[in-house]
PDB file of N, CA and C in Angstrom:
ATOM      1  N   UNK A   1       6.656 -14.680 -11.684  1.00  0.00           N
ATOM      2  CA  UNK A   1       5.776 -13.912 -10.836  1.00  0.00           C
ATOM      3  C   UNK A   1       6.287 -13.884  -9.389  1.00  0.00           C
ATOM      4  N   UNK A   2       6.881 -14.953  -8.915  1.00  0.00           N
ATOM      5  CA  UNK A   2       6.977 -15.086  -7.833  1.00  0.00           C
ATOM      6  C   UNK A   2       8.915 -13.992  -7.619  1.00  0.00           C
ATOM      7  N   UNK A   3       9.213 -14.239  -8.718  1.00  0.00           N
ATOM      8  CA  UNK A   3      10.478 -13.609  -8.473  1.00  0.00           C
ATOM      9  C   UNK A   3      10.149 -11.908  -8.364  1.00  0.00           C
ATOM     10  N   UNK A   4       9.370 -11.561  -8.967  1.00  0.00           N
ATOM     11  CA  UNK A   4       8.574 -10.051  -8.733  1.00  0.00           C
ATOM     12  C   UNK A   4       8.170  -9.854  -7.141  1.00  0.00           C
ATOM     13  N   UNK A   5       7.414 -10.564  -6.706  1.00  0.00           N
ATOM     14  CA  UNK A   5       7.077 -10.542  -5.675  1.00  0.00           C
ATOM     15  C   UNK A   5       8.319 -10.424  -4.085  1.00  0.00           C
ATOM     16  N   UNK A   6       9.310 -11.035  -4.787  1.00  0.00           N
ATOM     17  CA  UNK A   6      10.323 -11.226  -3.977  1.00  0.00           C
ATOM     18  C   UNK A   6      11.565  -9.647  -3.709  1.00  0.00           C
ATOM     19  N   UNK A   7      11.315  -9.529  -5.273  1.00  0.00           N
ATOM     20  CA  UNK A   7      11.905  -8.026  -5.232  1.00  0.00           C
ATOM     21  C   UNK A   7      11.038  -6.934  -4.909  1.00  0.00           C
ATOM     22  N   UNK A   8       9.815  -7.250  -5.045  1.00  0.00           N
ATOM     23  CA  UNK A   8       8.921  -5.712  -4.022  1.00  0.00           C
ATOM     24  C   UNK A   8       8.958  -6.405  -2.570  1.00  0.00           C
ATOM     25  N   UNK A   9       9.056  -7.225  -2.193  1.00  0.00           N
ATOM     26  CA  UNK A   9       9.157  -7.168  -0.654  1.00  0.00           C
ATOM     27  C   UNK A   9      11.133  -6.868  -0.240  1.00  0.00           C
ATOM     28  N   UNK A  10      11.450  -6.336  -0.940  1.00  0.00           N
ATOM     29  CA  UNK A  10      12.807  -6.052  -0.625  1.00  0.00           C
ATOM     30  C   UNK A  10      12.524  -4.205  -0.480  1.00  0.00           C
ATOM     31  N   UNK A  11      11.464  -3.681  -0.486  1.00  0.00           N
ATOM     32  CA  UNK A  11      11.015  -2.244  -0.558  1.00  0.00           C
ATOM     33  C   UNK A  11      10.714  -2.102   1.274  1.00  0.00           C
ATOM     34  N   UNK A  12       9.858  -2.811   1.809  1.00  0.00           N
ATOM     35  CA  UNK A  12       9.457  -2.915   3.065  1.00  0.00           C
ATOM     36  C   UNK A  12      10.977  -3.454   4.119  1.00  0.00           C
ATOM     37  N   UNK A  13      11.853  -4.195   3.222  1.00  0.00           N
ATOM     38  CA  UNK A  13      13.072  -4.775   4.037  1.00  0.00           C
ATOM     39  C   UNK A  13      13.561  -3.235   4.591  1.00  0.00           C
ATOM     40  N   UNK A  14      13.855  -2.830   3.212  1.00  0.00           N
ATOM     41  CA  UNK A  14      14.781  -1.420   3.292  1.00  0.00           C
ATOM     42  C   UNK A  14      14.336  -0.579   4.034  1.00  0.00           C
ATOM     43  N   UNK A  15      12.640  -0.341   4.416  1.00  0.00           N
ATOM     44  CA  UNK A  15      12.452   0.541   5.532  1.00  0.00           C
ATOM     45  C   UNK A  15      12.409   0.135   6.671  1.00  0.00           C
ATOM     46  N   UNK A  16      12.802  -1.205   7.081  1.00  0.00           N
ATOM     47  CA  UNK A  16      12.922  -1.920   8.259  1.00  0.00           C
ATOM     48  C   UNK A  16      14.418  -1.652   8.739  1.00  0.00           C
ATOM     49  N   UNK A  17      15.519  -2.279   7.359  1.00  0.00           N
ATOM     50  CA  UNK A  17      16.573  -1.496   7.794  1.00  0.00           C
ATOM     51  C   UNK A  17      17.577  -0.262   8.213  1.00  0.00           C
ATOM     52  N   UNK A  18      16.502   0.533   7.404  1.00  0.00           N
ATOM     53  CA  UNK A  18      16.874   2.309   7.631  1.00  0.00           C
ATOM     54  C   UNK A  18      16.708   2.666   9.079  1.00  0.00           C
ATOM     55  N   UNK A  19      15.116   2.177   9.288  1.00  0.00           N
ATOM     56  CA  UNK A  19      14.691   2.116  10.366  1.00  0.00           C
ATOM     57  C   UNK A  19      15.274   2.245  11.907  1.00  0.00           C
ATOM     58  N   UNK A  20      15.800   0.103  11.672  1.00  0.00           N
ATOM     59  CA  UNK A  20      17.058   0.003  12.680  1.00  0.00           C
ATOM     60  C   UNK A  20      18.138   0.679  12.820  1.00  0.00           C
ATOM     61  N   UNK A  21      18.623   1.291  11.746  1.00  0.00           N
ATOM     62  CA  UNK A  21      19.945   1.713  11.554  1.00  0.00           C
ATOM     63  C   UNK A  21      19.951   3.035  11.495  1.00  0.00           C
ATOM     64  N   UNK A  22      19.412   3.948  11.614  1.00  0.00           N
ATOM     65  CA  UNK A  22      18.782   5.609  11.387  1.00  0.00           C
ATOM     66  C   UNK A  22      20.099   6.566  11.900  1.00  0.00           C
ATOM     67  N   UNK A  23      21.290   6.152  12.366  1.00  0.00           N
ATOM     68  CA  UNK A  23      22.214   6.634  13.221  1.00  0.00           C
ATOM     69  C   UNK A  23      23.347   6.510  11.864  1.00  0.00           C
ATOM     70  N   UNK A  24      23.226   5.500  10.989  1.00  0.00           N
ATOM     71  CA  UNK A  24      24.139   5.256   9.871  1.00  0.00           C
ATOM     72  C   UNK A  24      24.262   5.890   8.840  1.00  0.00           C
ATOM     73  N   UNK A  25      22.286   5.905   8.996  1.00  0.00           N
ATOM     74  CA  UNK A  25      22.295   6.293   7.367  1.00  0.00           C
ATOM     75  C   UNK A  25      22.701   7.566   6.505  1.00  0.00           C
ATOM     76  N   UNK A  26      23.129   8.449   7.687  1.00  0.00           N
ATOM     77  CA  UNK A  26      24.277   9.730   6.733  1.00  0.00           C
ATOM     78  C   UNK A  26      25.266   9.356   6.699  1.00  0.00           C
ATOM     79  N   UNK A  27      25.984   8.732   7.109  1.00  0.00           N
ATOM     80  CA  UNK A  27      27.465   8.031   7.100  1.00  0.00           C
ATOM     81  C   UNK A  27      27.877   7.400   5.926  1.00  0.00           C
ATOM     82  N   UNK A  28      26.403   6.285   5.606  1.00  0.00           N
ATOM     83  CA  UNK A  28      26.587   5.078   4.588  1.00  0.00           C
ATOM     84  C   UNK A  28      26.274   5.594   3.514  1.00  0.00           C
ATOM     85  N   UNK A  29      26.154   6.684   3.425  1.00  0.00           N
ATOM     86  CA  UNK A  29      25.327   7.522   1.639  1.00  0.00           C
ATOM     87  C   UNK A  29      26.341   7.134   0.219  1.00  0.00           C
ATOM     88  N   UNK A  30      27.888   7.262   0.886  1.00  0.00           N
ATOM     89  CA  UNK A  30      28.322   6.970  -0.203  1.00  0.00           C
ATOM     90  C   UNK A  30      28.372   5.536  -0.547  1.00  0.00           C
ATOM     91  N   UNK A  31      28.820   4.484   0.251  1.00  0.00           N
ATOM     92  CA  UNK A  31      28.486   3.482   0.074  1.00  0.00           C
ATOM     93  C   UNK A  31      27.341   2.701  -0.159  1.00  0.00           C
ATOM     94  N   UNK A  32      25.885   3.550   0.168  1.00  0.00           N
ATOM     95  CA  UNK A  32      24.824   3.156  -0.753  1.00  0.00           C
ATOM     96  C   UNK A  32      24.763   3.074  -2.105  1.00  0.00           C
ATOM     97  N   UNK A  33      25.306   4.408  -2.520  1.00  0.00           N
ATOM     98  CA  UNK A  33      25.652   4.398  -4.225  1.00  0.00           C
ATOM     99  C   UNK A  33      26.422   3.702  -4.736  1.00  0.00           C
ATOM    100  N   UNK A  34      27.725   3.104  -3.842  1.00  0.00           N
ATOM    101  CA  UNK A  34      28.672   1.700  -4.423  1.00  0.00           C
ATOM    102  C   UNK A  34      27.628   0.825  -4.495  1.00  0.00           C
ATOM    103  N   UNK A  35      26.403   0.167  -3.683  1.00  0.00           N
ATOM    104  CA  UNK A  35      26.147  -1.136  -3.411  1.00  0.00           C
ATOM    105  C   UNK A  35      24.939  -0.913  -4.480  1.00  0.00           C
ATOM    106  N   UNK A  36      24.352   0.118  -4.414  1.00  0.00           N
ATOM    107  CA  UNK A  36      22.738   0.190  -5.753  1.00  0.00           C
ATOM    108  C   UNK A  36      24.044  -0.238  -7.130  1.00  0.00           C
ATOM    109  N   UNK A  37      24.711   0.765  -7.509  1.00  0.00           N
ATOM    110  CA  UNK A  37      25.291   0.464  -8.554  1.00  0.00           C
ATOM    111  C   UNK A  37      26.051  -0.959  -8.708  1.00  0.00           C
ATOM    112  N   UNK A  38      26.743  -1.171  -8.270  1.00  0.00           N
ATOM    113  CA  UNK A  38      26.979  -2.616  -8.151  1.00  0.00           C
ATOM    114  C   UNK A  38      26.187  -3.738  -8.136  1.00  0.00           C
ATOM    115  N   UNK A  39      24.989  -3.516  -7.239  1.00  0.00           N
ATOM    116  CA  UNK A  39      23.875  -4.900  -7.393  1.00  0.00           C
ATOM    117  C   UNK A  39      23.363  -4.394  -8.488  1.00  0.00           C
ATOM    118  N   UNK A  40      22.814  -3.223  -9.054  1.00  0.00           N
ATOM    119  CA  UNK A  40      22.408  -3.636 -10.553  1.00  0.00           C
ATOM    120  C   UNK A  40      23.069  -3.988 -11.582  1.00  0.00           C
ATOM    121  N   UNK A  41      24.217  -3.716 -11.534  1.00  0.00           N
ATOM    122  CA  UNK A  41      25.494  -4.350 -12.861  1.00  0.00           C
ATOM    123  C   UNK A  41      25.138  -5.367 -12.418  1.00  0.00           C
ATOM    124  N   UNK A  42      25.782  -6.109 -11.458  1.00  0.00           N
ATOM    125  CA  UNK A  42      26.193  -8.081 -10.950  1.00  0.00           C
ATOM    126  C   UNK A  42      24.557  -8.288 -11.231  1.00  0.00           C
ATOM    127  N   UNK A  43      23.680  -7.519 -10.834  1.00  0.00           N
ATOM    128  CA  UNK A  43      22.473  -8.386 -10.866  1.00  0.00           C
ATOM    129  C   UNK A  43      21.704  -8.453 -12.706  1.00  0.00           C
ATOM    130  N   UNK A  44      22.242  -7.698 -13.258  1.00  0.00           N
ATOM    131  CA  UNK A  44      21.852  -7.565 -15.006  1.00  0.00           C
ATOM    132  C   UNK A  44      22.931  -8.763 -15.285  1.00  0.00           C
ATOM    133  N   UNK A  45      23.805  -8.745 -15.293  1.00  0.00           N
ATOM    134  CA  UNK A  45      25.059 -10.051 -15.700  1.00  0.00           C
ATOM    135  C   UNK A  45      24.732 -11.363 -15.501  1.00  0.00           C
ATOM    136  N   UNK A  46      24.399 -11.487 -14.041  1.00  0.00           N
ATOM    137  CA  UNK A  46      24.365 -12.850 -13.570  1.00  0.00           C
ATOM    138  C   UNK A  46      22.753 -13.068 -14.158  1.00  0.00           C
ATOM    139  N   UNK A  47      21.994 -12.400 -14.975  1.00  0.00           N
ATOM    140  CA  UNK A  47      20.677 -12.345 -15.245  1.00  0.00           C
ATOM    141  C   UNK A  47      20.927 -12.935 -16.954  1.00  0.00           C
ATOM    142  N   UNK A  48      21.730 -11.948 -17.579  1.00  0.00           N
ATOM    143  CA  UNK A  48      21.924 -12.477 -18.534  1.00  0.00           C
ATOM    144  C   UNK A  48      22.657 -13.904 -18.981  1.00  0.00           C
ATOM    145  N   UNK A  49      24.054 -14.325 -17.870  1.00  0.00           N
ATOM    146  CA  UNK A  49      24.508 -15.393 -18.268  1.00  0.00           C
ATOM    147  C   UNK A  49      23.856 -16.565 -17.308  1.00  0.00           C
ATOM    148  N   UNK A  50      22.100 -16.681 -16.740  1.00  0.00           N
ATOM    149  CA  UNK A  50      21.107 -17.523 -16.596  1.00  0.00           C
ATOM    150  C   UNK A  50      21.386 -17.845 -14.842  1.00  0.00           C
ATOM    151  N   UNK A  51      22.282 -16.969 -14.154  1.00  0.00           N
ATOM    152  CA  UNK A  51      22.423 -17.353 -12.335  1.00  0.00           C
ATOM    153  C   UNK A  51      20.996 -16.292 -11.942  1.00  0.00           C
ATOM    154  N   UNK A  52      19.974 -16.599 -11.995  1.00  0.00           N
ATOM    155  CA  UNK A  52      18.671 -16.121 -11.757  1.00  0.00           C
ATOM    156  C   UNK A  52      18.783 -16.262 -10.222  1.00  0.00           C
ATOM    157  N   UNK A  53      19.029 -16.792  -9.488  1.00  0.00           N
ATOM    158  CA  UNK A  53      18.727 -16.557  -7.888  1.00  0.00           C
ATOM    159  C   UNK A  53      19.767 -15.353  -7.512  1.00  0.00           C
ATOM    160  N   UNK A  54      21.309 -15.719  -7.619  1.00  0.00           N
ATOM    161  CA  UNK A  54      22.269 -14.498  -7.741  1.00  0.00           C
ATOM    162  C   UNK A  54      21.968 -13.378  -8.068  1.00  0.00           C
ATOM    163  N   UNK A  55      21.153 -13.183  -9.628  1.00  0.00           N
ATOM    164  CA  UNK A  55      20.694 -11.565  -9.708  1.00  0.00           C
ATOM    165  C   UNK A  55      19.546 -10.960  -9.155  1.00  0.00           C
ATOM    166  N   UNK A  56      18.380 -12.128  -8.131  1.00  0.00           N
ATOM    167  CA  UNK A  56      17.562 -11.545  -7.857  1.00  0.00           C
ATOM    168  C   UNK A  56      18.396 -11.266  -6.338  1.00  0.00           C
ATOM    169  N   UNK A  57      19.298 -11.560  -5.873  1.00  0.00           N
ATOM    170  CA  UNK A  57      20.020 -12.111  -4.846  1.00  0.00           C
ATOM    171  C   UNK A  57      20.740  -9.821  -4.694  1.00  0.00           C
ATOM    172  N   UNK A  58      21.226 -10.050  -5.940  1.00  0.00           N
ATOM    173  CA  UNK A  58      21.704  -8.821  -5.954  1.00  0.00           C
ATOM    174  C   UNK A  58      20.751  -7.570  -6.262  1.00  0.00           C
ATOM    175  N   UNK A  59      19.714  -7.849  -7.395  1.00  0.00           N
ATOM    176  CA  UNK A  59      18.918  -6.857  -7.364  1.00  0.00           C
ATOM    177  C   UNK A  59      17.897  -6.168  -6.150  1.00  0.00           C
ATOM    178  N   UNK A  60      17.706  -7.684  -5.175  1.00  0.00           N
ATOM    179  CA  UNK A  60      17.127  -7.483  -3.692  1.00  0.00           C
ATOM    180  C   UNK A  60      18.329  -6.088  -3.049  1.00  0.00           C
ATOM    181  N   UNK A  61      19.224  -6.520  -3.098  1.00  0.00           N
ATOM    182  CA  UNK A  61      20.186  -5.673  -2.094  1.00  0.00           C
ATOM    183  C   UNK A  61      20.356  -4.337  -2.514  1.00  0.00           C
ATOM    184  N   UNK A  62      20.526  -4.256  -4.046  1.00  0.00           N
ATOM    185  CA  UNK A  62      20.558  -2.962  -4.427  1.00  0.00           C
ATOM    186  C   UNK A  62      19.271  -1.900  -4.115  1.00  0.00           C
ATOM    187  N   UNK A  63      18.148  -2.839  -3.702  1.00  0.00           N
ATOM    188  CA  UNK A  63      16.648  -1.669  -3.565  1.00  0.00           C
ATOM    189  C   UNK A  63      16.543  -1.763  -2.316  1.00  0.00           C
ATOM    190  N   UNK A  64      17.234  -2.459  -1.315  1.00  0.00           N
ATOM    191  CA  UNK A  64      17.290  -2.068   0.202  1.00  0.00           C
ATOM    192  C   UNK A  64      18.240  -1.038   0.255  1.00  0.00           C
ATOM    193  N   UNK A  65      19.118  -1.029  -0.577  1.00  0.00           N
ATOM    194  CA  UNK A  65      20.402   0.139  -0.382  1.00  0.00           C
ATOM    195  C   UNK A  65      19.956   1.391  -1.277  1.00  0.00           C
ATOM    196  N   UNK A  66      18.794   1.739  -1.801  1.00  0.00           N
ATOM    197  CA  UNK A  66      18.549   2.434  -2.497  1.00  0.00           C
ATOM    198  C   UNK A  66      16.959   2.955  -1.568  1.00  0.00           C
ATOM    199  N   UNK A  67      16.685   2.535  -0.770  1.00  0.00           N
ATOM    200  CA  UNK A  67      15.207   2.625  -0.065  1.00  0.00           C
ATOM    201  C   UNK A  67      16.162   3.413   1.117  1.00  0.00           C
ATOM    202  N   UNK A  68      17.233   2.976   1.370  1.00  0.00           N
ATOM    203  CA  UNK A  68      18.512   3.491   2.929  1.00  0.00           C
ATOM    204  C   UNK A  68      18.755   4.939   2.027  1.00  0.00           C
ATOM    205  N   UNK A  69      19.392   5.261   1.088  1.00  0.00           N
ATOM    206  CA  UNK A  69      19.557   6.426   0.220  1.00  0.00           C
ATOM    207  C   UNK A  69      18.856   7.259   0.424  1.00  0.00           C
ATOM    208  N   UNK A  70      17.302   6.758  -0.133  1.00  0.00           N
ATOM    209  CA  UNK A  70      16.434   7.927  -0.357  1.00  0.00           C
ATOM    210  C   UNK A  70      15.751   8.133   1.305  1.00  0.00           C
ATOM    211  N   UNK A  71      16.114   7.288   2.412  1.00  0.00           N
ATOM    212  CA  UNK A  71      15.579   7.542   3.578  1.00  0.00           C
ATOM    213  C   UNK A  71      16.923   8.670   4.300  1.00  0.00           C
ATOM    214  N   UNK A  72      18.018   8.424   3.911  1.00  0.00           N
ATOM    215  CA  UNK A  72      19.150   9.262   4.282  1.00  0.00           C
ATOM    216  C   UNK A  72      18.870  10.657   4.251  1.00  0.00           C
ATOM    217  N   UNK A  73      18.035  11.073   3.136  1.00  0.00           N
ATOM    218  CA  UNK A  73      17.935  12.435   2.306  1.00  0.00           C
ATOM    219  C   UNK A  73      16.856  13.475   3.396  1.00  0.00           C
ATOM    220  N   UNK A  74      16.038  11.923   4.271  1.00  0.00           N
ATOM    221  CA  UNK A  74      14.858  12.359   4.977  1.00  0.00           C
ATOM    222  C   UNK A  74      15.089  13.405   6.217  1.00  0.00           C
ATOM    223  N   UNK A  75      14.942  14.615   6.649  1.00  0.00           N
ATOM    224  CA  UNK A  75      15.531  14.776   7.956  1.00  0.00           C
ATOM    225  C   UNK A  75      14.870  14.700   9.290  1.00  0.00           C
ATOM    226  N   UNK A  76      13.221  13.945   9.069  1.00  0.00           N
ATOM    227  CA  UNK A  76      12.654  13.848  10.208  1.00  0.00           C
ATOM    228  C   UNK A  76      13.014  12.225   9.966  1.00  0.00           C
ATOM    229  N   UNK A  77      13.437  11.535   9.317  1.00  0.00           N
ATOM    230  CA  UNK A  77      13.767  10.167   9.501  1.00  0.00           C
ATOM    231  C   UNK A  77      14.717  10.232  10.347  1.00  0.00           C
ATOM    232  N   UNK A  78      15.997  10.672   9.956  1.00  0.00           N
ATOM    233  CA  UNK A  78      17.605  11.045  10.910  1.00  0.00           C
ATOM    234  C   UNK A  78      17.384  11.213  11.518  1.00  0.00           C
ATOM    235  N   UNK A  79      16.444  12.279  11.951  1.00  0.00           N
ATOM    236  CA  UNK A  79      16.908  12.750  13.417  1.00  0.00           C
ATOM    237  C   UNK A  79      16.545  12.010  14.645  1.00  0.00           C
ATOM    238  N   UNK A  80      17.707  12.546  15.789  1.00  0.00           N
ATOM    239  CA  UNK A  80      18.059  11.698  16.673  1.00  0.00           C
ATOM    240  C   UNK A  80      16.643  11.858  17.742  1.00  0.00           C
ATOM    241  N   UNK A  81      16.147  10.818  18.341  1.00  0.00           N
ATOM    242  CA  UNK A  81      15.306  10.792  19.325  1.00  0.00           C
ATOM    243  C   UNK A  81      15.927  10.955  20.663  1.00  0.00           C
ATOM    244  N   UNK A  82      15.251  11.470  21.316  1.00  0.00           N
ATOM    245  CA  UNK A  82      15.767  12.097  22.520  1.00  0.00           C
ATOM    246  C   UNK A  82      15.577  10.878  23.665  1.00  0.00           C
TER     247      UNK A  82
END
C-alpha cells in the first residue's frame, strides 16, 4: 500500500518539475520517451527478479518523465512569461 502511495505522489513531483523547468520541456520530449520507456522496462525487471525499491525507484522516474511529456504537448504551460 504504501509503495502505491509512493508512486502517485510521483504525479504531483512531475508537475512541480515541468513547472520549474517549463523552458526545457520542448527540448527534452525526446528524451522523455527514452526515460518513460526505460524506467518501465528496468522498473518491470528489477520487479520481477525481487529489487522492489529499484523498480519503484524507476517506475517513480518514468511518471515524472511522462507527467514532463504530456505537460510539453501543453501550449499555455510553455509559454514564455513575459
Amino acid at each position: 500500500m504504501i509503495e502505491l502511495l509512493l508512486l502517485i505522489l510521483a504525479i504531483p513531483a512531475g508537475f512541480l518539475i515541468a513547472y520549474l523547468a517549463r523552458d526545457e520541456l520542448i527540448a527534452g520530449r525526446k528524451w522523455f520517451r527514452i526515460i518513460i520507456i526505460l524506467g518501465l522496462i528496468a522498473g518491470t525487471w528489477f520487479y520481477i527478479t525481487g529489487e522492489r525499491v529499484v523498480s519503484l525507484s524507476s517506475w517513480f522516474m518514468g511518471i515524472i518523465a511522462l507527467v514532463s511529456l504530456i505537460k510539453s504537448n501543453d501550449k499555455r504551460w510553455t509559454k514564455k512569461k513575459v
